[in-house]
Protein backbone atom coordinates (compact mmCIF):
# COMPACT_ATOMS: atom_id res chain seq x y z
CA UNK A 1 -11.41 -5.65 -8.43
CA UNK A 2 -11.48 -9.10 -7.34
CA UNK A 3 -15.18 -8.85 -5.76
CA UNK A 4 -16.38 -7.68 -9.41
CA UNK A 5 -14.55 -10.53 -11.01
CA UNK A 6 -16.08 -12.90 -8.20
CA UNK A 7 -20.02 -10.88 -8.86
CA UNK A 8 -18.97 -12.59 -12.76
CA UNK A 9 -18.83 -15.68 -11.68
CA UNK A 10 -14.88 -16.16 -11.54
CA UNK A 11 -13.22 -16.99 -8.31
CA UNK A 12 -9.59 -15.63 -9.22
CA UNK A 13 -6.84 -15.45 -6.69
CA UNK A 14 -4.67 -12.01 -6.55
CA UNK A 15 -2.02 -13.65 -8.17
CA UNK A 16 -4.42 -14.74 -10.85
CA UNK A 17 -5.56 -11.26 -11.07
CA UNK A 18 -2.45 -9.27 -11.22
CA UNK A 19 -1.18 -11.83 -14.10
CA UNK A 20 -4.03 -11.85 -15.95
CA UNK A 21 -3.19 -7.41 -15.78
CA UNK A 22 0.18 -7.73 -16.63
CA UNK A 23 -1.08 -9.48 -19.68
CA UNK A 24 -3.21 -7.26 -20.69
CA UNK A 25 -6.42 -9.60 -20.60
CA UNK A 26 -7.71 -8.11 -17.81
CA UNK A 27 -7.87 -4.26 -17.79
CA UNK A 28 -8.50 -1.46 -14.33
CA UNK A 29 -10.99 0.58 -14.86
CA UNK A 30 -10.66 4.43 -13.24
CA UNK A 31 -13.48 3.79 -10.75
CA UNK A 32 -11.00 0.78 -9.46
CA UNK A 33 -8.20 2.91 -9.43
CA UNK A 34 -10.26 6.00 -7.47
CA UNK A 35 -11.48 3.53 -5.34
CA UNK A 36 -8.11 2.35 -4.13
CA UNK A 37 -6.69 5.48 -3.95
CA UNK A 38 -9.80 6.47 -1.19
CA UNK A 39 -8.68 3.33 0.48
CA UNK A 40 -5.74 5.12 0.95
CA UNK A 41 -6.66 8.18 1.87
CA UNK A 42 -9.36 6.48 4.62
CA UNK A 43 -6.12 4.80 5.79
CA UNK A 44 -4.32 8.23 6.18
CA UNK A 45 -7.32 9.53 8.26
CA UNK A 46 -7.55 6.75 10.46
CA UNK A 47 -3.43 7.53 11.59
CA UNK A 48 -4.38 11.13 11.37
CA UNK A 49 -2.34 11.96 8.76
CA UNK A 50 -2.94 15.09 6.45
CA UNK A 51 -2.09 14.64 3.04
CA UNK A 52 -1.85 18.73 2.53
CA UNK A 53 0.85 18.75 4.93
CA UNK A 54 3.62 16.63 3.31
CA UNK A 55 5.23 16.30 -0.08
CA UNK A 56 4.27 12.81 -1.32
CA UNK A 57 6.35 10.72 -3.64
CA UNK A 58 4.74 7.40 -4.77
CA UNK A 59 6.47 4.46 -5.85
CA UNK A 60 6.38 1.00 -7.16
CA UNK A 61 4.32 -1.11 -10.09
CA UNK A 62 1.04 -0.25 -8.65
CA UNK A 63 1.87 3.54 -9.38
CA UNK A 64 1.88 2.86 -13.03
CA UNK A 65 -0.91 0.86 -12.85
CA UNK A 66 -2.93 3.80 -11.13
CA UNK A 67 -1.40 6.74 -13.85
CA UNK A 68 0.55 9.97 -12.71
CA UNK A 69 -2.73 11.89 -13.52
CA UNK A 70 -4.87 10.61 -10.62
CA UNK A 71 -1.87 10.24 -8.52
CA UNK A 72 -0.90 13.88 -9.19
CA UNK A 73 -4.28 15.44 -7.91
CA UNK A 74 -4.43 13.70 -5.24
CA UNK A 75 -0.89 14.08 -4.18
CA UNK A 76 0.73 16.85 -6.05
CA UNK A 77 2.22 17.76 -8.84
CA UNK A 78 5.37 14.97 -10.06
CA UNK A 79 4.41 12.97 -6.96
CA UNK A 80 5.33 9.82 -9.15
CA UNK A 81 9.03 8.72 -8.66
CA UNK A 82 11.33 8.28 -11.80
CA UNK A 83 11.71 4.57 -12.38
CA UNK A 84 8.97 3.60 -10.33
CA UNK A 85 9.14 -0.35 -10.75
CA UNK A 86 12.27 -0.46 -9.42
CA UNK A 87 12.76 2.29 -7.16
CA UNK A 88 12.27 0.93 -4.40
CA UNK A 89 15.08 -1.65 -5.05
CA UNK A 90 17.48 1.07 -6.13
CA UNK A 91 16.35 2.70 -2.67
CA UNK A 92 17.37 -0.53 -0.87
CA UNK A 93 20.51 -0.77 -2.59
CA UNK A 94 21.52 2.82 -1.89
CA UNK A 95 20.36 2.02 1.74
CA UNK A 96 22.72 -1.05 2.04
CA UNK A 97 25.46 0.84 0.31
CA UNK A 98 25.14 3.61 2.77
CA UNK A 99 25.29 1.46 5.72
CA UNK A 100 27.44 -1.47 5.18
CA UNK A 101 29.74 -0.02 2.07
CA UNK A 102 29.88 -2.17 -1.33
């Protein structure tokens, strides 16, 4: 996403970028979000890893950002974690709790 914005003309940082998302001024487009997704998946191939093999849960802000439907057929069925945004913290709490008590 950045290199299009750059191809326009505008040298945006990430931080730039992902603000100028959450605002709604600047919006992904599916062939962004496919295209990260296949970075992912080169990623997976690289470590050997077969997505077919495992049941995949994806969390965090850039799992809204990509939609549950292109998540889901790449990953499965409800592969999308309830509360996404802040899963991962509640994760960490429940981790801390777990090892160190409240």
């Amino acid at each position: 996403m950045l290199k299009k914005e750059k191809e326009c003309g505008k040298d945006y940082d990430i931080i730039t970028i992902e603000n100028l998302i959450e605002n709604k001024r600047l919006k992904i487009d599916n062939i962004s979000k496919k295209q990260l997704i296949d970075d992912i998946l080169n990623q997976m191939k690289i470590y050997k890893i077969d997505v077919e093999l495992f049941n995949w849960f994806v969390t965090g802000g850039g799992s809204i950002d990509i939609g549950s439907v292109m998540l889901d057929e790449v990953f499965g069925n409800d592969c999308m974690v309830d509360n996404p945004l802040y899963s991962n913290v509640n994760g960490n709490y429940n981790f801390m709790v777990a090892k160190w008590g409240e």
